[in-house]
C-alpha atoms as a PDB file:
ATOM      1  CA  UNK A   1     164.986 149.144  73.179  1.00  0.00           C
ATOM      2  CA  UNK A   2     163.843 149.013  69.546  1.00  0.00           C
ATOM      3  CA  UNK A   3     160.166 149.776  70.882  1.00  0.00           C
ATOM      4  CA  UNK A   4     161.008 152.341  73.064  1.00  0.00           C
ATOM      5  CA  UNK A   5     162.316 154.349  70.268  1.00  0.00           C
ATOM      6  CA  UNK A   6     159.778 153.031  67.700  1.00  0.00           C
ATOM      7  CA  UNK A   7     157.303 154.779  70.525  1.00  0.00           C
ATOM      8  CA  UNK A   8     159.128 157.823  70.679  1.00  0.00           C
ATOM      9  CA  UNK A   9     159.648 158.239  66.823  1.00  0.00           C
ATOM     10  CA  UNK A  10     155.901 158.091  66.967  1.00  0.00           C
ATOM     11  CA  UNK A  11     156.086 160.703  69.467  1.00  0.00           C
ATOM     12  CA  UNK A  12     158.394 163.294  66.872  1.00  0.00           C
ATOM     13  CA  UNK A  13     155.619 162.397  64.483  1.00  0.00           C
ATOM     14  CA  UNK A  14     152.806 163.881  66.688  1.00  0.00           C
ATOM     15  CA  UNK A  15     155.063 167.044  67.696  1.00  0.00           C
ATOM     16  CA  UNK A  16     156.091 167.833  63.794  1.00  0.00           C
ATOM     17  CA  UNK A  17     151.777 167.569  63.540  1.00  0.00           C
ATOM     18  CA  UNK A  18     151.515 170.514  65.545  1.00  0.00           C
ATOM     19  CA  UNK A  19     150.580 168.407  68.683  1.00  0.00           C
ATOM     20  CA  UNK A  20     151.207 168.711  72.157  1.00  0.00           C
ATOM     21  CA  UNK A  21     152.172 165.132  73.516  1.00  0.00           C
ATOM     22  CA  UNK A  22     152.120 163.978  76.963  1.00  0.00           C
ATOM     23  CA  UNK A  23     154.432 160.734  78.439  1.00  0.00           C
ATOM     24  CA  UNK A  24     156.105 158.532  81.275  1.00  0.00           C
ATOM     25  CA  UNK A  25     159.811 159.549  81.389  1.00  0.00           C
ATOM     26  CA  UNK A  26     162.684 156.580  81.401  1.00  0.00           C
ATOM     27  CA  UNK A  27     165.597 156.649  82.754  1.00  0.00           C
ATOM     28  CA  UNK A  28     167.335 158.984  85.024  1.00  0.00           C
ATOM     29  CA  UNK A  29     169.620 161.060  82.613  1.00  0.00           C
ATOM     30  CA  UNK A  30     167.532 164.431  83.615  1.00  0.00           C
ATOM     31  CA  UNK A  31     167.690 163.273  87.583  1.00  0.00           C
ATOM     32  CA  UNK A  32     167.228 165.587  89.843  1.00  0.00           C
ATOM     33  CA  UNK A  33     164.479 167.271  87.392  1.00  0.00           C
ATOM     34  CA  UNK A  34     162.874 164.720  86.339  1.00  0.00           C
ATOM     35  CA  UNK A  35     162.198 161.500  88.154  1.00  0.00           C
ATOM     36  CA  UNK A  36     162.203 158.361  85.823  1.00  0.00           C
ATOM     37  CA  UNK A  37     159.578 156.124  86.184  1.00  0.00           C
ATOM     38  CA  UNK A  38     157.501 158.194  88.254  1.00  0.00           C
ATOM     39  CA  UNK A  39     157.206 161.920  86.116  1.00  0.00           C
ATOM     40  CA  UNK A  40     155.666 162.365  83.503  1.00  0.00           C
ATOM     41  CA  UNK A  41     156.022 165.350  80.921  1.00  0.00           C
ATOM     42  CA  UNK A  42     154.199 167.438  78.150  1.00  0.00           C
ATOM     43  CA  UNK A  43     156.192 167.982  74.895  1.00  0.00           C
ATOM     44  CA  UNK A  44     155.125 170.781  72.909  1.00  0.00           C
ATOM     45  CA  UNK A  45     156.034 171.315  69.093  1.00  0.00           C
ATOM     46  CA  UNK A  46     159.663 173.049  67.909  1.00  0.00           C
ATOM     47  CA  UNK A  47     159.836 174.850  64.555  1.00  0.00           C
ATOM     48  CA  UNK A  48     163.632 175.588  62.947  1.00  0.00           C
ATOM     49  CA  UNK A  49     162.295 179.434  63.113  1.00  0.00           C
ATOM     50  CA  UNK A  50     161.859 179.286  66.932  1.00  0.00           C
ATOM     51  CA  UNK A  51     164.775 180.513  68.619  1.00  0.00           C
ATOM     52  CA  UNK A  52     165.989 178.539  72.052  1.00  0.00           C
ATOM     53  CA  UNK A  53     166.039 179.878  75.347  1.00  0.00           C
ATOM     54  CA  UNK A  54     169.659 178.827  77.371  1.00  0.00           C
ATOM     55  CA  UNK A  55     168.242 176.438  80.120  1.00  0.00           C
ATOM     56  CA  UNK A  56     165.032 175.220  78.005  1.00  0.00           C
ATOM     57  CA  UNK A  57     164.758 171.015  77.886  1.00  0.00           C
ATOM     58  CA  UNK A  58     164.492 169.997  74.579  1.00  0.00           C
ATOM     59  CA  UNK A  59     163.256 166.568  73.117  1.00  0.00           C
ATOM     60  CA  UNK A  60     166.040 165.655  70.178  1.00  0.00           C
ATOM     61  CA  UNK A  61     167.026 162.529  68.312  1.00  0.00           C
ATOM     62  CA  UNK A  62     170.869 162.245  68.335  1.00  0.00           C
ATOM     63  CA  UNK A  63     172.441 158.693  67.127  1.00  0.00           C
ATOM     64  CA  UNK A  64     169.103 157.654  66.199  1.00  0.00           C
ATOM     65  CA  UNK A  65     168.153 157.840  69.399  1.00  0.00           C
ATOM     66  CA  UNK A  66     165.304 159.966  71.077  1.00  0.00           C
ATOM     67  CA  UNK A  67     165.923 162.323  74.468  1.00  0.00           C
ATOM     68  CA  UNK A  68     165.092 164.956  76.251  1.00  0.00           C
ATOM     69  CA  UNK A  69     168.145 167.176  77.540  1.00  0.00           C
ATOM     70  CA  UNK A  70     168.744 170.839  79.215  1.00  0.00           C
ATOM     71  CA  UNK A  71     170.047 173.384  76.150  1.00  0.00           C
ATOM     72  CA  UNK A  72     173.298 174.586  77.590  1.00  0.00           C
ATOM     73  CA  UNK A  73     175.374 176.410  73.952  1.00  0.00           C
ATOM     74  CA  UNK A  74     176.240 176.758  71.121  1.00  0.00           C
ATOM     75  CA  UNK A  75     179.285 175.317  68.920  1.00  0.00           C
ATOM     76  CA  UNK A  76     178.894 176.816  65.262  1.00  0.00           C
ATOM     77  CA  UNK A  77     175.221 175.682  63.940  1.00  0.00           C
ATOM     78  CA  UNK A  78     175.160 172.902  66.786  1.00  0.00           C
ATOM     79  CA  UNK A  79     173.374 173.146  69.609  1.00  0.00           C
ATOM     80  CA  UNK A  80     174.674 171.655  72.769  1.00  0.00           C
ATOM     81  CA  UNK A  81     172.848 169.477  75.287  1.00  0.00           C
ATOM     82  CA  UNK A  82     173.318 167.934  78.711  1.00  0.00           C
ATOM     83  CA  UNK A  83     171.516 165.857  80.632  1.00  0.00           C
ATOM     84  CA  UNK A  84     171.135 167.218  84.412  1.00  0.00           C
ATOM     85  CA  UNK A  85     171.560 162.992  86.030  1.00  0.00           C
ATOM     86  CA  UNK A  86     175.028 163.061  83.468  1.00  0.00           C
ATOM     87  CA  UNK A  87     178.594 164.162  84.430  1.00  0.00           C
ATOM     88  CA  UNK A  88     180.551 164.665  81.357  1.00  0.00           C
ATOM     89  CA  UNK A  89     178.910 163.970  77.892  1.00  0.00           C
ATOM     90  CA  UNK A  90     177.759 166.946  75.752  1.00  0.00           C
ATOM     91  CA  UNK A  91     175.428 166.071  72.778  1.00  0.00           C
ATOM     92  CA  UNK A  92     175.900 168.778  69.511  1.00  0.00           C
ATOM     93  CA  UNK A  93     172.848 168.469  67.640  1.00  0.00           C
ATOM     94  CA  UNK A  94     171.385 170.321  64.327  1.00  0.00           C
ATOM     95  CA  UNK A  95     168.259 172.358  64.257  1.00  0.00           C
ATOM     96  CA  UNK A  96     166.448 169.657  62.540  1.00  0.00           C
ATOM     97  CA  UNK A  97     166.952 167.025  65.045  1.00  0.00           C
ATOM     98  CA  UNK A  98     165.030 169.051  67.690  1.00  0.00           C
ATOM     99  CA  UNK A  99     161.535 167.977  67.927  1.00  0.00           C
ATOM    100  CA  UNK A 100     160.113 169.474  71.054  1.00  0.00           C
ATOM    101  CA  UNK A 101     160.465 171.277  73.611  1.00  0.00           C
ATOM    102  CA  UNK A 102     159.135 170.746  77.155  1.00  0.00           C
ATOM    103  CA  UNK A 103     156.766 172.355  78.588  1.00  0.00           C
ATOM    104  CA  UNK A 104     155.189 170.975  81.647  1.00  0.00           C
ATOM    105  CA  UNK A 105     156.670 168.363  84.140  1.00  0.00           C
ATOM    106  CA  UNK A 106     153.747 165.997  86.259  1.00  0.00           C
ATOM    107  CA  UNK A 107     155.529 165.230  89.273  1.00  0.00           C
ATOM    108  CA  UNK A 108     154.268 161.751  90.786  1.00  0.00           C
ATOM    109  CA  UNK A 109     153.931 163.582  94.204  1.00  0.00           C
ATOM    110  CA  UNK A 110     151.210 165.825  92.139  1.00  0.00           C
ATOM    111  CA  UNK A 111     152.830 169.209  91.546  1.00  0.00           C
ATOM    112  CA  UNK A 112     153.043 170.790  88.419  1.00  0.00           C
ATOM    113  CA  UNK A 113     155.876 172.296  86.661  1.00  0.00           C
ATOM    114  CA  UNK A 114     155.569 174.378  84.057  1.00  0.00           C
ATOM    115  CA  UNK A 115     159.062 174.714  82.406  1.00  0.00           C
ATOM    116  CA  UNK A 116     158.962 177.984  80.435  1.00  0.00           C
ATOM    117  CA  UNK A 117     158.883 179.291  84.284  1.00  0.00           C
ATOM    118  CA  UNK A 118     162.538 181.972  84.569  1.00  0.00           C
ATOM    119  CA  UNK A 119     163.185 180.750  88.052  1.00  0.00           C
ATOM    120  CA  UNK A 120     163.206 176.800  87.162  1.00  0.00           C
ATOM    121  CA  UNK A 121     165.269 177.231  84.088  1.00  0.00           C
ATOM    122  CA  UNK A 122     167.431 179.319  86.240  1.00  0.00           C
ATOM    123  CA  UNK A 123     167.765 176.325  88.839  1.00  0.00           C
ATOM    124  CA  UNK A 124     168.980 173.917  85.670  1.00  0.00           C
ATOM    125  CA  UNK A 125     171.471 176.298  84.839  1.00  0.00           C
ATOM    126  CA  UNK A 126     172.830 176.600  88.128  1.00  0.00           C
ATOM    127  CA  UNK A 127     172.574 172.572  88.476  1.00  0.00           C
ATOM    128  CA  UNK A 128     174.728 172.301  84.908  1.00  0.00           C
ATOM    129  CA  UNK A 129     177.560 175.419  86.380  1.00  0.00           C
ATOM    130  CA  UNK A 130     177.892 172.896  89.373  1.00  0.00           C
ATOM    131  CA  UNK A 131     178.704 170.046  87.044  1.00  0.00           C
ATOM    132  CA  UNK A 132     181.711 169.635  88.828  1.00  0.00           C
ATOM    133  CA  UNK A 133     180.430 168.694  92.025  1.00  0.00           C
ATOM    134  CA  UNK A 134     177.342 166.319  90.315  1.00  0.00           C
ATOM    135  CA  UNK A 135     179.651 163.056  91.202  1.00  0.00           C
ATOM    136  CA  UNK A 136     179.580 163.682  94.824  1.00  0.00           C
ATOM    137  CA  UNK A 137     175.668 164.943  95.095  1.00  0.00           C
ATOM    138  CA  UNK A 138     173.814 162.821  92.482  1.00  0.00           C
ATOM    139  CA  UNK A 139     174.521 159.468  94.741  1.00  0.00           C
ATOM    140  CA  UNK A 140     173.614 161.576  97.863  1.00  0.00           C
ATOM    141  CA  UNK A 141     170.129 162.397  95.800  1.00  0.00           C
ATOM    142  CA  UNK A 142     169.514 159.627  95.145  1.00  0.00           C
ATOM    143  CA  UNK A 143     169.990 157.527  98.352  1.00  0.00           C
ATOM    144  CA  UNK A 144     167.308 160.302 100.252  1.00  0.00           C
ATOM    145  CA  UNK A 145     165.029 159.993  97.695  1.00  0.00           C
END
C-alpha cells in the first residue's frame, strides 16, 4: 500500500502545481459512481479560497491516507465526506487536506462524465439521503454488474 500512496502523494504534488491530473481509480469506496479498476478520473486543482459545492467529489488525504469522497457538510471548520460504495463512516477533514476536486469521470464503457454537471451531483446527493437503504442495494449492484 506504501506505493499506492507514495503515487498519490505525487499526485497532491501535481494538483498544488496548478495541474490537472488524470488516473485509474482503486477500490470501490465511490461504487456506484465510480467503477474501480475500470474508471478512470481527472483531478483538477483546489485552492483554500475556493468555496465547495454540497455533492462535489473531492480528492483529500485523511490519516495519511489519499481519497476521493462525495462532500456531504459541514461540522465547525471540518468538512465532511462520504464515500457513495460506504454505509456508515463520515471523514471530517480541514481545508488544507483537500487537494482536488474532480472533474471528469472516463467510464470504461466510453462515456464521459463531467462532474461539475447539477443533475449528477444531484444523483450523489440523492444516493448519500438513501444511505439507509445502501446495505440492501450495493450487493444487488454489484451482482448485475
Amino acid at each position: 500500500m506504501v506505493l499506492k500512496n507514495q503515487f498519490l502523494a505525487s499526485v497532491a504534488d501535481m494538483l498544488s502545481e496548478g495541474k490537472k491530473v488524470r488516473i485509474r481509480i482503486d477500490g470501490e469506496s465511490m461504487y456506484p459512481f465510480i467503477r474501480g479498476g475500470k474508471d478512470e478520473v481527472e483531478l483538477i486543482p483546489y485552492t483554500v479560497s475556493r468555496s465547495l459545492q454540497l455533492g462535489e467529489c473531492i480528492f483529500y488525504e485523511w490519516k495519511g491516507q489519499f481519497m476521493i469522497h462525495r462532500y456531504i457538510g459541514r461540522k465547525e471548520d471540518k468538512y465532511l465526506m462520504m464515500g457513495d460504495g460506504n454505509l456508515v463512516q463520515i471523514e471530517e477533514v480541514s481545508p488544507h487536506a483537500i487537494k482536488g476536486i474532480l472533474g471528469t469521470i472516463f467510464k470504461a464503457n466510453g462515456k464521459i462524465q463531467d462532474c461539475s454537471d447539477e443533475k449528477w451531483i444531484k444523483k450523489g446527493l440523492l444516493w448519500y439521503r438513501m444511505r439507509k437503504l445502501r446495505r440492501f442495494i450495493l450487493p444487488i449492484l454489484k451482482r448485475i454488474r
